[in-house]
N, C-alpha and C. Protein backbone atom coordinates (compact mmCIF):
# COMPACT_ATOMS: atom_id res chain seq x y z
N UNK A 1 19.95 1.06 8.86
CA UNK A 1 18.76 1.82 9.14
C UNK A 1 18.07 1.19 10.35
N UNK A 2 17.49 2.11 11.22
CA UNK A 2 17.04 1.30 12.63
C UNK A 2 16.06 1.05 12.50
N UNK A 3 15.09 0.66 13.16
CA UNK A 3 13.79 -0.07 13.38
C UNK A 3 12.72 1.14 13.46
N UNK A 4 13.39 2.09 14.40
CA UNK A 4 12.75 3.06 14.83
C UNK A 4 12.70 3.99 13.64
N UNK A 5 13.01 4.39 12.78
CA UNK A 5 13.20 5.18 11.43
C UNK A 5 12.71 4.12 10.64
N UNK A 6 12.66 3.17 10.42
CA UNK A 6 11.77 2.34 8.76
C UNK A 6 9.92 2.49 9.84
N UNK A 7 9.78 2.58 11.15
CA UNK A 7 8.41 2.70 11.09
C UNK A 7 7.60 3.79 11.42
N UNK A 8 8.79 5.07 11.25
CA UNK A 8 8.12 6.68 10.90
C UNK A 8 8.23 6.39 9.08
N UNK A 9 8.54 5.79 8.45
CA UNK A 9 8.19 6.28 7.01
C UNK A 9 6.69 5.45 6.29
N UNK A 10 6.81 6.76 5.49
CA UNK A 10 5.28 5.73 4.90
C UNK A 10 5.21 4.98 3.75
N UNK A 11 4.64 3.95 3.72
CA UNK A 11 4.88 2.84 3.07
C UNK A 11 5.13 3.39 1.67
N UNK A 12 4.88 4.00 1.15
CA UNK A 12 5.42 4.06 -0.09
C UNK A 12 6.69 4.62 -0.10
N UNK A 13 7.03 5.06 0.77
CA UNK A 13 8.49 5.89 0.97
C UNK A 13 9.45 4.59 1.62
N UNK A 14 9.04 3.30 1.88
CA UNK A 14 9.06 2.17 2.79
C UNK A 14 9.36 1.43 1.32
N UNK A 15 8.83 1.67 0.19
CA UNK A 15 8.34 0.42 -1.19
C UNK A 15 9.88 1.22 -1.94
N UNK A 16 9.82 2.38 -1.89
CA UNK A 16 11.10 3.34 -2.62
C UNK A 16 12.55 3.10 -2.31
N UNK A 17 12.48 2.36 -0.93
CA UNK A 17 13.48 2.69 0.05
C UNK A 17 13.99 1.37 -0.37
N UNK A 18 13.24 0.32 -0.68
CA UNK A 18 13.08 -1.31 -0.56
C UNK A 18 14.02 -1.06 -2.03
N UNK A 19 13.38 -0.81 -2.84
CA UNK A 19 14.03 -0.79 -4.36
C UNK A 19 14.93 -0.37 -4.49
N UNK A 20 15.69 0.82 -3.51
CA UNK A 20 16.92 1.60 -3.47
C UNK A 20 17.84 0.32 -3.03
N UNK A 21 17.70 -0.06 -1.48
CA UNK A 21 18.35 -1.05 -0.92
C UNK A 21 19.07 -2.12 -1.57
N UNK A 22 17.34 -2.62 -2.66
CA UNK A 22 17.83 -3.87 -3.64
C UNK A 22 19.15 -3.57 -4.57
N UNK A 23 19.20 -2.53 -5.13
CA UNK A 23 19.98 -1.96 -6.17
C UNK A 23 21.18 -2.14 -5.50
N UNK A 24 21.00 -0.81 -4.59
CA UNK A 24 22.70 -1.27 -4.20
C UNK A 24 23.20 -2.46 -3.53
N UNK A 25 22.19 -3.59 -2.99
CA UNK A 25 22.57 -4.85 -2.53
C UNK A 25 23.11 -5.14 -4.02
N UNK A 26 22.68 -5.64 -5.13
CA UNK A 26 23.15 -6.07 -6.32
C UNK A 26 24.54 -5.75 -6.82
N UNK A 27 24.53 -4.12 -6.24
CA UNK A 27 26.14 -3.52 -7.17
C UNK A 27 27.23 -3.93 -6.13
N UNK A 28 26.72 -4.64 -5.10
CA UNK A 28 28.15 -4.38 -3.97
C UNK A 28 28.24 -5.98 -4.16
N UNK A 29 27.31 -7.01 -4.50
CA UNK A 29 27.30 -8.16 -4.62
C UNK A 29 28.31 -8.05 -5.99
N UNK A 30 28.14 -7.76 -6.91
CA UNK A 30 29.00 -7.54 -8.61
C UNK A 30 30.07 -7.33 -7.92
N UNK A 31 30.16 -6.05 -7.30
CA UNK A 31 31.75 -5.43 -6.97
C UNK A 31 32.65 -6.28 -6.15
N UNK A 32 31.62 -6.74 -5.24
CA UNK A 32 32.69 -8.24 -4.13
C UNK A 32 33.23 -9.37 -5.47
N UNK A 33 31.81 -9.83 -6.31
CA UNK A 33 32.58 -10.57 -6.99
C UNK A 33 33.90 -9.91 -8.05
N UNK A 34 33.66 -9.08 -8.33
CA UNK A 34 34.70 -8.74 -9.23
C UNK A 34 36.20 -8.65 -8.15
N UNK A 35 36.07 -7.75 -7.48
CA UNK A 35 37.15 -7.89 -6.32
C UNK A 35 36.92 -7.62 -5.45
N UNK A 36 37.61 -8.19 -4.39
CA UNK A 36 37.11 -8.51 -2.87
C UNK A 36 36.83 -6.76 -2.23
N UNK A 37 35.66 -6.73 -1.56
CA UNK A 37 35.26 -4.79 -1.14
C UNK A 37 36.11 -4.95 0.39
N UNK A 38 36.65 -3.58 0.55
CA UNK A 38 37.31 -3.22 1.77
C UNK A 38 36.23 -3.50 3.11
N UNK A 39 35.00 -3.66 3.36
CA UNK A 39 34.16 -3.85 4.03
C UNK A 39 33.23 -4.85 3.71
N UNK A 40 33.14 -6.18 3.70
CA UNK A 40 32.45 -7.38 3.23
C UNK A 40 31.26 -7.34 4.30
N UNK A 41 31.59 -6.68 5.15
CA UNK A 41 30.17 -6.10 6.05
C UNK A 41 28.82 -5.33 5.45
N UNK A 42 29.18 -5.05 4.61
CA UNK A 42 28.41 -4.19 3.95
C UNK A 42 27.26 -4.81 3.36
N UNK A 43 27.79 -5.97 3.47
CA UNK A 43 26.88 -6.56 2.27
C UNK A 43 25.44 -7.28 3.41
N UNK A 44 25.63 -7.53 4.40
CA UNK A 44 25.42 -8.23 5.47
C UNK A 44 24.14 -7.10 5.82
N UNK A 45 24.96 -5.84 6.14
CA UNK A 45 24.43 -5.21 6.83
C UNK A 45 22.87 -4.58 5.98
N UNK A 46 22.97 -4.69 4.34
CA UNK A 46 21.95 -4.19 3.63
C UNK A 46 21.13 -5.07 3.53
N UNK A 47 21.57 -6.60 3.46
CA UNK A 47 20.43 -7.60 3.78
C UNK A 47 19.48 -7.54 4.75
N UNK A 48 19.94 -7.25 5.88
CA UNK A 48 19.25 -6.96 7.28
C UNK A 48 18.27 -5.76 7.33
N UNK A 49 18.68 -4.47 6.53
CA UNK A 49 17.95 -4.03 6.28
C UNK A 49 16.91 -3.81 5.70
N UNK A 50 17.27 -4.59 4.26
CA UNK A 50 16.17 -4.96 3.60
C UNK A 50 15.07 -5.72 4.03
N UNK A 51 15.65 -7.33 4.92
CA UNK A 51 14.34 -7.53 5.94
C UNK A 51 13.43 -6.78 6.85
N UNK A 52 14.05 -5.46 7.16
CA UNK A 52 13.52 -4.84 8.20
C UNK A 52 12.28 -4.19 7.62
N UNK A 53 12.78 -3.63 6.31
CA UNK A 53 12.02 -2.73 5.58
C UNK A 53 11.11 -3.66 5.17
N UNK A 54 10.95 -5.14 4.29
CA UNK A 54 10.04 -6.17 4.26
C UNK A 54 9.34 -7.07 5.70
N UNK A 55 9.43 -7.00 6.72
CA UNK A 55 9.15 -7.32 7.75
C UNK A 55 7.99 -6.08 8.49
N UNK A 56 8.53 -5.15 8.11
CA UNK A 56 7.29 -3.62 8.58
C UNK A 56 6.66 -3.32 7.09
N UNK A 57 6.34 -3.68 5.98
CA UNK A 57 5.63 -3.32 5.16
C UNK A 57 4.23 -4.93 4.91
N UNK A 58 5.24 -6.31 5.69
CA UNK A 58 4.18 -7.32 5.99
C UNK A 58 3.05 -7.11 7.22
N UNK A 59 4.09 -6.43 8.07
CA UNK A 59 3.44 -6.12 9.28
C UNK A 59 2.01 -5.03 8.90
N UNK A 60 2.10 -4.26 8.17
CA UNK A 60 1.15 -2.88 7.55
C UNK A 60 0.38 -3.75 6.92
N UNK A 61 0.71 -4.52 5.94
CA UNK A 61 -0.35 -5.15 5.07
C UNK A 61 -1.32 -6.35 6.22
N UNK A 62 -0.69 -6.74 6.97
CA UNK A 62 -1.51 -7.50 8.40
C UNK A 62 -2.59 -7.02 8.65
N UNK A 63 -2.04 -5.62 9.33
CA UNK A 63 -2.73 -4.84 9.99
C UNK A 63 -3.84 -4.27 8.94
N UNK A 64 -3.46 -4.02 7.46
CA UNK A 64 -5.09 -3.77 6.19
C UNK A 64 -5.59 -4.66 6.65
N UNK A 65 -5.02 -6.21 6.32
CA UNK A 65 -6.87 -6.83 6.61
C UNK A 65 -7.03 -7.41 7.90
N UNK A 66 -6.65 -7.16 9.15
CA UNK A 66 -7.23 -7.32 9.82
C UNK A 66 -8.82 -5.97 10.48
N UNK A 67 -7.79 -4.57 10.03
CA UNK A 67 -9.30 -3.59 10.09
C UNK A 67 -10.01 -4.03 9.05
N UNK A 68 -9.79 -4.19 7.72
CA UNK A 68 -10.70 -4.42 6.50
C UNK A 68 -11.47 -5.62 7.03
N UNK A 69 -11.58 -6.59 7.81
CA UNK A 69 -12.98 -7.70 7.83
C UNK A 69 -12.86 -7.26 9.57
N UNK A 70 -12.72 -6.21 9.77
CA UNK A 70 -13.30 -5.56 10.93
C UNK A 70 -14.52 -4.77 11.28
């Protein structure tokens, strides 16, 4: 998911997206361990995303309190 698409969504669609991500990070983590996945990239690539999506929902919560004691 690009950078440019996690900061058109809105944070709760951003909090939905986060919990989706987690899930399937978990089942592909089980499935590698059980047997090795045809794409071990995969796993890499949902981590990264998941920071992206936690990195722009820290960034939003910044930006609350810096207007809030504004």
């Amino acid at each position: 998911m690009e950078q440019e698409v996690i900061r058109e969504l809105s944070t709760a669609e951003l909090n939905e997206r986060l919990e989706e991500e987690l899930k399937q990070l978990v089942k592909l983590r089980l499935n590698h361990a059980v047997s090795p996945l045809e794409n071990p990239n995969k796993i890499k690539a949902y981590r990264k995303t998941i920071a992206r999506i936690k990195t722009e929902l820290r960034k939003r919560e910044l930006e609350e309190q810096i207007k809030s004691t504004n």
